[in-house]
Every structure is written in structure tokens, then in C-alpha cells.
PDB file of N, CA and C in Angstrom:
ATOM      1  N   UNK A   1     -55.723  60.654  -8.274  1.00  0.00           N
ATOM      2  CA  UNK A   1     -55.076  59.803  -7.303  1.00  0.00           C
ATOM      3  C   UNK A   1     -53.580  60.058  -7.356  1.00  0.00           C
ATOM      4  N   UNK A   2     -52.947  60.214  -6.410  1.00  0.00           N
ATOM      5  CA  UNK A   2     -51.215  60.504  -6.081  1.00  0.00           C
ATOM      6  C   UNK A   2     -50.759  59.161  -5.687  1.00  0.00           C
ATOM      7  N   UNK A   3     -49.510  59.399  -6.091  1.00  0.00           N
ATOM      8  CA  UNK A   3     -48.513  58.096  -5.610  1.00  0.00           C
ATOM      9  C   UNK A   3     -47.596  58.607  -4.650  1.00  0.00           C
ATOM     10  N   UNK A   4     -47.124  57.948  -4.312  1.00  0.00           N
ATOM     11  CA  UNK A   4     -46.107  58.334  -3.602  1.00  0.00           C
ATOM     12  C   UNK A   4     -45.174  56.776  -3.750  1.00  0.00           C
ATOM     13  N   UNK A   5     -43.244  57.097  -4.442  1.00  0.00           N
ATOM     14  CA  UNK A   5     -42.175  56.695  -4.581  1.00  0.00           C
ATOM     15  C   UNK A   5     -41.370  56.018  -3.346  1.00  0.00           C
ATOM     16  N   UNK A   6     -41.225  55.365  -2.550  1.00  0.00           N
ATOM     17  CA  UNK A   6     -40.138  55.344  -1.015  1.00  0.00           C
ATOM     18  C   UNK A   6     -39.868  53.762  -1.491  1.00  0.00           C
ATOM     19  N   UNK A   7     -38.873  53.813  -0.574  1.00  0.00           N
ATOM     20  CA  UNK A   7     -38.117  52.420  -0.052  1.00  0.00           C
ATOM     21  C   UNK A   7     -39.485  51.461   0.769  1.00  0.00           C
ATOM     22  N   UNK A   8     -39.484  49.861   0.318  1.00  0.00           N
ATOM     23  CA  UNK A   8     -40.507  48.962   0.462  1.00  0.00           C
ATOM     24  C   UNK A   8     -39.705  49.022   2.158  1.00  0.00           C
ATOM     25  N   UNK A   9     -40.741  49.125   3.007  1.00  0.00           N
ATOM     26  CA  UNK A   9     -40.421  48.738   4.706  1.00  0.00           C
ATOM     27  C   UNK A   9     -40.250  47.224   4.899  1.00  0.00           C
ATOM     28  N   UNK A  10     -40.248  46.499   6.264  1.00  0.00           N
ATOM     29  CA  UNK A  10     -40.662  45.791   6.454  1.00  0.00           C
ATOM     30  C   UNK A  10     -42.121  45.148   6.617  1.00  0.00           C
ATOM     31  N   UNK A  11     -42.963  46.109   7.103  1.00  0.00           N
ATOM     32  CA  UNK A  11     -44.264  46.151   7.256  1.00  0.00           C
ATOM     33  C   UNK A  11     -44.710  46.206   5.611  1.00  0.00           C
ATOM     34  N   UNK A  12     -44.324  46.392   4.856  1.00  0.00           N
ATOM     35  CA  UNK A  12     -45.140  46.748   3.389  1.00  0.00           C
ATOM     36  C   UNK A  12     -44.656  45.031   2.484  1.00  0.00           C
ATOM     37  N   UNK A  13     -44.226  44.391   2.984  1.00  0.00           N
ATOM     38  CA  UNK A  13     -43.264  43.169   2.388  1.00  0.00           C
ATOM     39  C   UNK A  13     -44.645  42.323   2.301  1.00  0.00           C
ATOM     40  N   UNK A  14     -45.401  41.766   2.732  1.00  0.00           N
ATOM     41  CA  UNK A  14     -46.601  40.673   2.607  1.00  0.00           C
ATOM     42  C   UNK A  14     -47.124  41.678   1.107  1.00  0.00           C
ATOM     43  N   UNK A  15     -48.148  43.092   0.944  1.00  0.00           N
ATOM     44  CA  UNK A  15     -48.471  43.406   0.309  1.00  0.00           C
ATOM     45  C   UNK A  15     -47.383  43.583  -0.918  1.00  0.00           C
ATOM     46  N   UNK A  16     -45.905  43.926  -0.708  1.00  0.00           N
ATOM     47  CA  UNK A  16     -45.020  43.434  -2.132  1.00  0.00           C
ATOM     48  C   UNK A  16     -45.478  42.306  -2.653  1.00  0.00           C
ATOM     49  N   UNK A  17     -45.231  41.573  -2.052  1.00  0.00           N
ATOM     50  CA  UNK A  17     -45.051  40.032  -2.865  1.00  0.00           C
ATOM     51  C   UNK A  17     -46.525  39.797  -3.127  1.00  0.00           C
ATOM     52  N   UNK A  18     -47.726  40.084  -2.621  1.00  0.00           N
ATOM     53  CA  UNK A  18     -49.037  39.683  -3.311  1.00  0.00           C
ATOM     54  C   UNK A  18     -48.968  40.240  -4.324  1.00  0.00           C
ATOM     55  N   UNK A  19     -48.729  41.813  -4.509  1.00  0.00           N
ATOM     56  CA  UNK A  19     -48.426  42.301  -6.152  1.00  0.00           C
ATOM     57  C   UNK A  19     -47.320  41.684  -6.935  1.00  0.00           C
ATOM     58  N   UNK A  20     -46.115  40.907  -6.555  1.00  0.00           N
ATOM     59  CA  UNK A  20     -45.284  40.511  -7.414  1.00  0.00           C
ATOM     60  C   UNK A  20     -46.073  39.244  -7.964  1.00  0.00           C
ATOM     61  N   UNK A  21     -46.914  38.389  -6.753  1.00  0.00           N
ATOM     62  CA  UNK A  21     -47.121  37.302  -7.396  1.00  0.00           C
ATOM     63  C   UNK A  21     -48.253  37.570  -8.356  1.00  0.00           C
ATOM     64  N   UNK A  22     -49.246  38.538  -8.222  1.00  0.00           N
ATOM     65  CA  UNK A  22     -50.490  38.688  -9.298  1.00  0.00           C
ATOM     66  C   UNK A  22     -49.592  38.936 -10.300  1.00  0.00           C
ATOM     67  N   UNK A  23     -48.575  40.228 -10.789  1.00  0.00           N
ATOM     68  CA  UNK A  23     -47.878  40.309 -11.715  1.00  0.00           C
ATOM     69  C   UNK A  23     -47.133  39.471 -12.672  1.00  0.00           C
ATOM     70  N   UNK A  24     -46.614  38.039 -11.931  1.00  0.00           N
ATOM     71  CA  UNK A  24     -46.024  37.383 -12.547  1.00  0.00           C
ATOM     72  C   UNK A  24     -47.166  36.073 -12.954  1.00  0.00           C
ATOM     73  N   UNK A  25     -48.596  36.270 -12.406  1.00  0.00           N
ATOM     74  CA  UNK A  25     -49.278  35.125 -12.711  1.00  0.00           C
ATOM     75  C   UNK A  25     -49.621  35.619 -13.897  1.00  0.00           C
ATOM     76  N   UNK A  26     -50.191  37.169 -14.427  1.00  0.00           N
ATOM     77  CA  UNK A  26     -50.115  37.508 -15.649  1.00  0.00           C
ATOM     78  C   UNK A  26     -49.024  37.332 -16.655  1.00  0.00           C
ATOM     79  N   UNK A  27     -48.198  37.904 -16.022  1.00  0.00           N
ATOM     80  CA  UNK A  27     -47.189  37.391 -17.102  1.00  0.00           C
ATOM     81  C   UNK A  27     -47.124  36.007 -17.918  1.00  0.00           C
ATOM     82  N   UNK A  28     -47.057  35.126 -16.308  1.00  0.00           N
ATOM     83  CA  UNK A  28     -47.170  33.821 -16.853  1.00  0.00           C
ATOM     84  C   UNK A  28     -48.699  32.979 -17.921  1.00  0.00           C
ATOM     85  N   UNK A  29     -49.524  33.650 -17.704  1.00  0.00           N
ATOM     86  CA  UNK A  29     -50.528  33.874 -18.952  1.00  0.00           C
ATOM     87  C   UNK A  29     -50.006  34.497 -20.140  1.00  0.00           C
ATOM     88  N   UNK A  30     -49.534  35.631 -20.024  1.00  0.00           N
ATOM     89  CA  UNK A  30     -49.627  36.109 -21.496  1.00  0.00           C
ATOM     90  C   UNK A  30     -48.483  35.478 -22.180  1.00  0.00           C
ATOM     91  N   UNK A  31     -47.374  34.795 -21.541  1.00  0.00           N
ATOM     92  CA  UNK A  31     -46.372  34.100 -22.008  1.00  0.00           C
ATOM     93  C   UNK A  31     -46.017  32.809 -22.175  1.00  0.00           C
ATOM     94  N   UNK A  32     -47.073  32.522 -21.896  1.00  0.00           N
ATOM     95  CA  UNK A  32     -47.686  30.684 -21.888  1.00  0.00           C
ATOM     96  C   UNK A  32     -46.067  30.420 -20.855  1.00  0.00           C
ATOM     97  N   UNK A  33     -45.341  31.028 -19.945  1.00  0.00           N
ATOM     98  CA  UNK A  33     -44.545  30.293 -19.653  1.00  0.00           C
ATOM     99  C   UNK A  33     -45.175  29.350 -17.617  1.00  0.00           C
ATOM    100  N   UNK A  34     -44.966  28.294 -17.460  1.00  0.00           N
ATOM    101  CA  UNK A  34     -45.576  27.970 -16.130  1.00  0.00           C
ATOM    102  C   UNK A  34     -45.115  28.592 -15.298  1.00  0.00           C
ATOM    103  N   UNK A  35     -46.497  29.093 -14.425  1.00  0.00           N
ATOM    104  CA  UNK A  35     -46.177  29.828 -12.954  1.00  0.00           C
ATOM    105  C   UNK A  35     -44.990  29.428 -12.522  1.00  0.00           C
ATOM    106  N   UNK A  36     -44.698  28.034 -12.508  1.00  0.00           N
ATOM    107  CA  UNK A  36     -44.186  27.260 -11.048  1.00  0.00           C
ATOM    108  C   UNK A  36     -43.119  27.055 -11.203  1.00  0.00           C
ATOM    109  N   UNK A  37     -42.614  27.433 -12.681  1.00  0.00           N
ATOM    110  CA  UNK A  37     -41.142  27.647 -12.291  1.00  0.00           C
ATOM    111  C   UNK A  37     -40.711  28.952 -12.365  1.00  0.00           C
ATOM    112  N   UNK A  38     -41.497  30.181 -11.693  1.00  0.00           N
ATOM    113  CA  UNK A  38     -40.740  31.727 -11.918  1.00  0.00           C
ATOM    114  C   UNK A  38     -40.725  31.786 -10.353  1.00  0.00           C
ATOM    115  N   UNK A  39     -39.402  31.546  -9.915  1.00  0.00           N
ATOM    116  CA  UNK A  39     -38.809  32.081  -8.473  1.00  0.00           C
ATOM    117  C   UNK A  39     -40.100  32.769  -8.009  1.00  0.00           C
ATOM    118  N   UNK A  40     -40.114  34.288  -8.417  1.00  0.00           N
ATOM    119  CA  UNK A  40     -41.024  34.955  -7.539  1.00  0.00           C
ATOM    120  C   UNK A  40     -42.288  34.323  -6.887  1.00  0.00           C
ATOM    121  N   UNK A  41     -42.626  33.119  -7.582  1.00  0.00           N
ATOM    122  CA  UNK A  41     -43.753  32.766  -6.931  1.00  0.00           C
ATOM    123  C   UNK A  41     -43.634  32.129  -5.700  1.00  0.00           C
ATOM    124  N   UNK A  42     -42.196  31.527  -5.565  1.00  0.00           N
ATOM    125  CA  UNK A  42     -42.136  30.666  -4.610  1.00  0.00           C
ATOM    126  C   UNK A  42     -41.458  31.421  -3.502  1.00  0.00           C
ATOM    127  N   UNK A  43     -41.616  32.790  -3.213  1.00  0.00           N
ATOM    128  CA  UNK A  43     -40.819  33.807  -2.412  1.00  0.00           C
ATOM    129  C   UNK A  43     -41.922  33.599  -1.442  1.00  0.00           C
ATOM    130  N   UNK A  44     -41.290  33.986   0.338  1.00  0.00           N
ATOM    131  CA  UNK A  44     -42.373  34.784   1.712  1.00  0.00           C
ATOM    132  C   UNK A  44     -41.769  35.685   1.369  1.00  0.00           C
ATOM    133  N   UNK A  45     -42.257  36.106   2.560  1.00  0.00           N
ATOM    134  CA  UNK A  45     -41.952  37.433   3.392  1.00  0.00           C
ATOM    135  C   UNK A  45     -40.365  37.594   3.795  1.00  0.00           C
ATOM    136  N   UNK A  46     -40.066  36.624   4.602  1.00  0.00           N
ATOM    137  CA  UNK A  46     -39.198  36.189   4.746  1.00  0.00           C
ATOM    138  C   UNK A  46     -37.901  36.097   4.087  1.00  0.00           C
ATOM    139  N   UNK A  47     -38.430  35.902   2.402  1.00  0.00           N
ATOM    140  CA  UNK A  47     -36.811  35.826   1.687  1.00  0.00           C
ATOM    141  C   UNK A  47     -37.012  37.601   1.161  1.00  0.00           C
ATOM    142  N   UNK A  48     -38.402  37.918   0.929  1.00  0.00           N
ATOM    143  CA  UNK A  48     -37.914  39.470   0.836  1.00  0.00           C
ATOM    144  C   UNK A  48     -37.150  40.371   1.527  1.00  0.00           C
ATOM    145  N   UNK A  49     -37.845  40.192   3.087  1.00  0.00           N
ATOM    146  CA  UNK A  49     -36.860  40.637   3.971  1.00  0.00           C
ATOM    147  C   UNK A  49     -35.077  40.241   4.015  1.00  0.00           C
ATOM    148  N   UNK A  50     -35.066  39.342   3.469  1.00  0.00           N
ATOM    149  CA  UNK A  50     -33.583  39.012   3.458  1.00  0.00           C
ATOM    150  C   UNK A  50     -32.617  39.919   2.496  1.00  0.00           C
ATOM    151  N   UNK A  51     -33.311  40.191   1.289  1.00  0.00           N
ATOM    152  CA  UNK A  51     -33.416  40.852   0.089  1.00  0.00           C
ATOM    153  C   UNK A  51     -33.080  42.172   0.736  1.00  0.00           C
ATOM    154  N   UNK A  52     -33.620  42.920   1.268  1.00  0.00           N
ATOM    155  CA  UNK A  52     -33.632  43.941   1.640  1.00  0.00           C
ATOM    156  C   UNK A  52     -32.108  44.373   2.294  1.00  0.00           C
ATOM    157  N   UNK A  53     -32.065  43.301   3.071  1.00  0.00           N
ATOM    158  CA  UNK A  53     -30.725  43.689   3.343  1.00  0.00           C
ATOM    159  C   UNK A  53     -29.264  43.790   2.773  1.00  0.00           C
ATOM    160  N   UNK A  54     -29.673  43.503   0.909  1.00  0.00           N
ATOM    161  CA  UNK A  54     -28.405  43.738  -0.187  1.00  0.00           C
ATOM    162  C   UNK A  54     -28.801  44.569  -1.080  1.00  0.00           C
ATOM    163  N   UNK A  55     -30.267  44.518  -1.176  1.00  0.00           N
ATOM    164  CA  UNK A  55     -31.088  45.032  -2.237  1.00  0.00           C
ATOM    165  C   UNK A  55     -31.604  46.215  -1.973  1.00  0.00           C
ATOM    166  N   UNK A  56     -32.359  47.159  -3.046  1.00  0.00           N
ATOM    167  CA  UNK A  56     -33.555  48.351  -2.652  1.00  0.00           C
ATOM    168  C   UNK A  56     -34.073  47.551  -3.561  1.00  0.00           C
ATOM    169  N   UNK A  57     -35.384  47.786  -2.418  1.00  0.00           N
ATOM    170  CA  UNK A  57     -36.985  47.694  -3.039  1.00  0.00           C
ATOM    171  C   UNK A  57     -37.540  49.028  -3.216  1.00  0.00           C
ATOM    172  N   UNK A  58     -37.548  49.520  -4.449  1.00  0.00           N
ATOM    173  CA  UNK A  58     -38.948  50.783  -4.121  1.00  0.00           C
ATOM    174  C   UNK A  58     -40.041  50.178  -5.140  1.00  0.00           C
ATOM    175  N   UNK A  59     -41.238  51.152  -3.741  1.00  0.00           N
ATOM    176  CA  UNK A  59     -42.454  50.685  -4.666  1.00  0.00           C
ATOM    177  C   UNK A  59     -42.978  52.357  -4.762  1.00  0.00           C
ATOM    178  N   UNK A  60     -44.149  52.111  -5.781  1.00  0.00           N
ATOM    179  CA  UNK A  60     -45.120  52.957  -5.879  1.00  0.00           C
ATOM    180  C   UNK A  60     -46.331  52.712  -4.995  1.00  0.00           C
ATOM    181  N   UNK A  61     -46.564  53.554  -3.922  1.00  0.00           N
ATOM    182  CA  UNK A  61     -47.744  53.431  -3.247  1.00  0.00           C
ATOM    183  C   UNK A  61     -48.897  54.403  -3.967  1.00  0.00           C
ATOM    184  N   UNK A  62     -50.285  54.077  -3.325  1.00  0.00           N
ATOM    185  CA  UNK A  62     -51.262  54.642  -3.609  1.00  0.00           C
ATOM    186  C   UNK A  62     -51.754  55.394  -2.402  1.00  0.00           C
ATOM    187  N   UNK A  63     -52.808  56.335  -2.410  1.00  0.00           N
ATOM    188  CA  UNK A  63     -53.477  57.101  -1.356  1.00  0.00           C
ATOM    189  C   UNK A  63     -53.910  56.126  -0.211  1.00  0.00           C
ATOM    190  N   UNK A  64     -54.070  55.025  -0.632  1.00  0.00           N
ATOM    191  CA  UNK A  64     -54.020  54.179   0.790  1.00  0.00           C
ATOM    192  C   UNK A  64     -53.291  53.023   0.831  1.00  0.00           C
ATOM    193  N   UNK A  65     -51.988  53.817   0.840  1.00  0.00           N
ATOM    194  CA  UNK A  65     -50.592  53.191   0.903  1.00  0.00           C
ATOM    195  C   UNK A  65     -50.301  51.172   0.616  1.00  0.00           C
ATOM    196  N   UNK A  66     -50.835  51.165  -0.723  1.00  0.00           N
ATOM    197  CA  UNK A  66     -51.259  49.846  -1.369  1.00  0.00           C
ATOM    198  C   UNK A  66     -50.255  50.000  -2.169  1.00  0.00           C
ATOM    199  N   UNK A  67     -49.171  49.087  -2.239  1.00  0.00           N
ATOM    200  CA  UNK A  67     -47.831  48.929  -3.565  1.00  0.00           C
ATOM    201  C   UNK A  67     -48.730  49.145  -5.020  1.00  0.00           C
ATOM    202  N   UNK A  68     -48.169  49.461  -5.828  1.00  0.00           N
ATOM    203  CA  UNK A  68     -49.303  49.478  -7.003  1.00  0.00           C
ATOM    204  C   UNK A  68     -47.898  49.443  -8.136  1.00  0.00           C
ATOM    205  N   UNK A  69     -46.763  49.276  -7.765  1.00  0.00           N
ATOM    206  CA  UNK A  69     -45.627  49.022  -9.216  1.00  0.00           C
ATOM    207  C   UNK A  69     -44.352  48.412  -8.183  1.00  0.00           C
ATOM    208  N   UNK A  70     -43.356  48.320  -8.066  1.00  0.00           N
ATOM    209  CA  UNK A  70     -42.216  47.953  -7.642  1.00  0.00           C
ATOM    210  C   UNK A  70     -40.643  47.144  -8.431  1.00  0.00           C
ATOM    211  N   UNK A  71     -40.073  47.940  -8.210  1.00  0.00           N
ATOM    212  CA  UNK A  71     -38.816  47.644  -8.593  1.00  0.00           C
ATOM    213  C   UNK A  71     -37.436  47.209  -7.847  1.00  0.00           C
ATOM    214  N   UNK A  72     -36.383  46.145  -7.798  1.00  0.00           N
ATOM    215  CA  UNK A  72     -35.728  45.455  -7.106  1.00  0.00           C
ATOM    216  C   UNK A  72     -34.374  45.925  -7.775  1.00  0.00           C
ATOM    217  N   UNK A  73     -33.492  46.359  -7.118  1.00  0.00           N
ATOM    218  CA  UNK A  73     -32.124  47.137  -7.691  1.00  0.00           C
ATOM    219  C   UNK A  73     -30.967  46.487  -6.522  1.00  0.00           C
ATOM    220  N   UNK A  74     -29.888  46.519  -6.990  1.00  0.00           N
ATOM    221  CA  UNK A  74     -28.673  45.881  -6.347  1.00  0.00           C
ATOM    222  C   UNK A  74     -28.140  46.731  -6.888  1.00  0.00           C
ATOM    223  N   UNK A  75     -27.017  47.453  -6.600  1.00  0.00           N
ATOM    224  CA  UNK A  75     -26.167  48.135  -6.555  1.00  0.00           C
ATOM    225  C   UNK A  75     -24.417  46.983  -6.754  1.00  0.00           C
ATOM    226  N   UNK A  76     -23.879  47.174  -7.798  1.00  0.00           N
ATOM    227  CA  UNK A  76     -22.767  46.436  -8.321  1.00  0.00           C
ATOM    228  C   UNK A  76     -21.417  47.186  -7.892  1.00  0.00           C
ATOM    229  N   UNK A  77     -20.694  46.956  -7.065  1.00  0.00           N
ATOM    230  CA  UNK A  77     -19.248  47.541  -6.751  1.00  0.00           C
ATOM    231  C   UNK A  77     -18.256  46.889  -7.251  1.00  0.00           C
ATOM    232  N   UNK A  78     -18.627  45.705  -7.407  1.00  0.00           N
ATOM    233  CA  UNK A  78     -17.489  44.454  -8.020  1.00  0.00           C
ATOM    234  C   UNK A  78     -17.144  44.232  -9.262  1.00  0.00           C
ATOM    235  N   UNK A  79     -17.912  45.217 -10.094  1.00  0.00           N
ATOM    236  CA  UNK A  79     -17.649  45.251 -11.426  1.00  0.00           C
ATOM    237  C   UNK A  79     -16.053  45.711 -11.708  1.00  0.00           C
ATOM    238  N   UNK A  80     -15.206  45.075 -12.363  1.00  0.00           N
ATOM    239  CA  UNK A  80     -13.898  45.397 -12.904  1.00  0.00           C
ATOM    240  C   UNK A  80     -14.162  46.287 -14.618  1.00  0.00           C
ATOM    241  N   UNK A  81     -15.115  45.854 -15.188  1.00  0.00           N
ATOM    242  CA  UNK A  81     -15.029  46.423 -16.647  1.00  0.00           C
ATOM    243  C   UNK A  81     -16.867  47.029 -16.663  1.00  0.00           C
ATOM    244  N   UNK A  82     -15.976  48.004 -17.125  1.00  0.00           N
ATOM    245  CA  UNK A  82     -17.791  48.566 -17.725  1.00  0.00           C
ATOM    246  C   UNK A  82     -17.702  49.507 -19.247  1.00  0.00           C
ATOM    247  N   UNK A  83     -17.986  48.545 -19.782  1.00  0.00           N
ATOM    248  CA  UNK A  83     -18.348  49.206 -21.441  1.00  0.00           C
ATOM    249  C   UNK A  83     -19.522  49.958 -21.630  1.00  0.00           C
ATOM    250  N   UNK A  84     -19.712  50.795 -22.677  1.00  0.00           N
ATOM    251  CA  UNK A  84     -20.451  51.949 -22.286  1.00  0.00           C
ATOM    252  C   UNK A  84     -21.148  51.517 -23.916  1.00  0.00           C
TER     253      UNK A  84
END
């Protein structure tokens, strides 16, 4: 099976967030911490799309273009100090 790497569309945003929320319902199992207070759960479509417009989303798609990993990056210009 191949993946394929790209920028999350608009059209791919409902299937993001069903994988963010299964992801974080595990989490929230294996970390005894409650669902209901981890933001991501309480995200639409809607605030992703908003996201998008400061943020990159890339996901990992599958052969029938199903998110299967995803990562959320902001890009920082406002930084004055950066220690190494």
C-alpha cells in the first residue's frame, strides 16, 4: 500500500478531524486524561478550515485517498530570539 504526503484541502477537512478525533479518543484512554477537555474534540470543519488559513495541514493519504497520519505546523516570523 502507498501513501501519498500533500497539503489537507478543503474537501479532505470532515475526514481530518474524524482521524484527529479517533486519535485523541485513544490517547485519551491510554492517558486516563478526559476526552472533553482536549480542544480537538470540540473542533468542525469549520474551525479547521479557519486553521488553514495560518496553518499547514499535511496529511498522509492512503490508495483511497483516506488521511491515515496528519500533522498541524505554523510557521513563526515573530520570533526575536532563537537559541539553538
Amino acid at each position: 500500500m502507498g501513501y501519498t504526503l500533500r497539503e489537507a484541502k478543503y474537501d479532505d477537512l470532515a475526514l481530518v478531524l474524524d482521524l484527529t478525533k479517533s486519535a485523541m479518543l485513544s490517547y485519551s484512554a491510554d492517558s486516563g486524561i478526559d476526552s472533553s477537555i482536549l480542544e480537538s474534540m470540540h473542533e468542525r470543519v469549520d474551525d479547521l478550515a479557519l486553521k488553514l488559513k495560518t496553518h499547514t495541514c499535511l496529511c498522509f493519504f492512503d490508495n483511497d485517498n483516506r488521511p491515515v497520519g496528519t500533522i498541524t505546523l505554523i510557521v513563526r516570523t515573530d520570533l526575536k530570539h532563537f537559541v539553538f
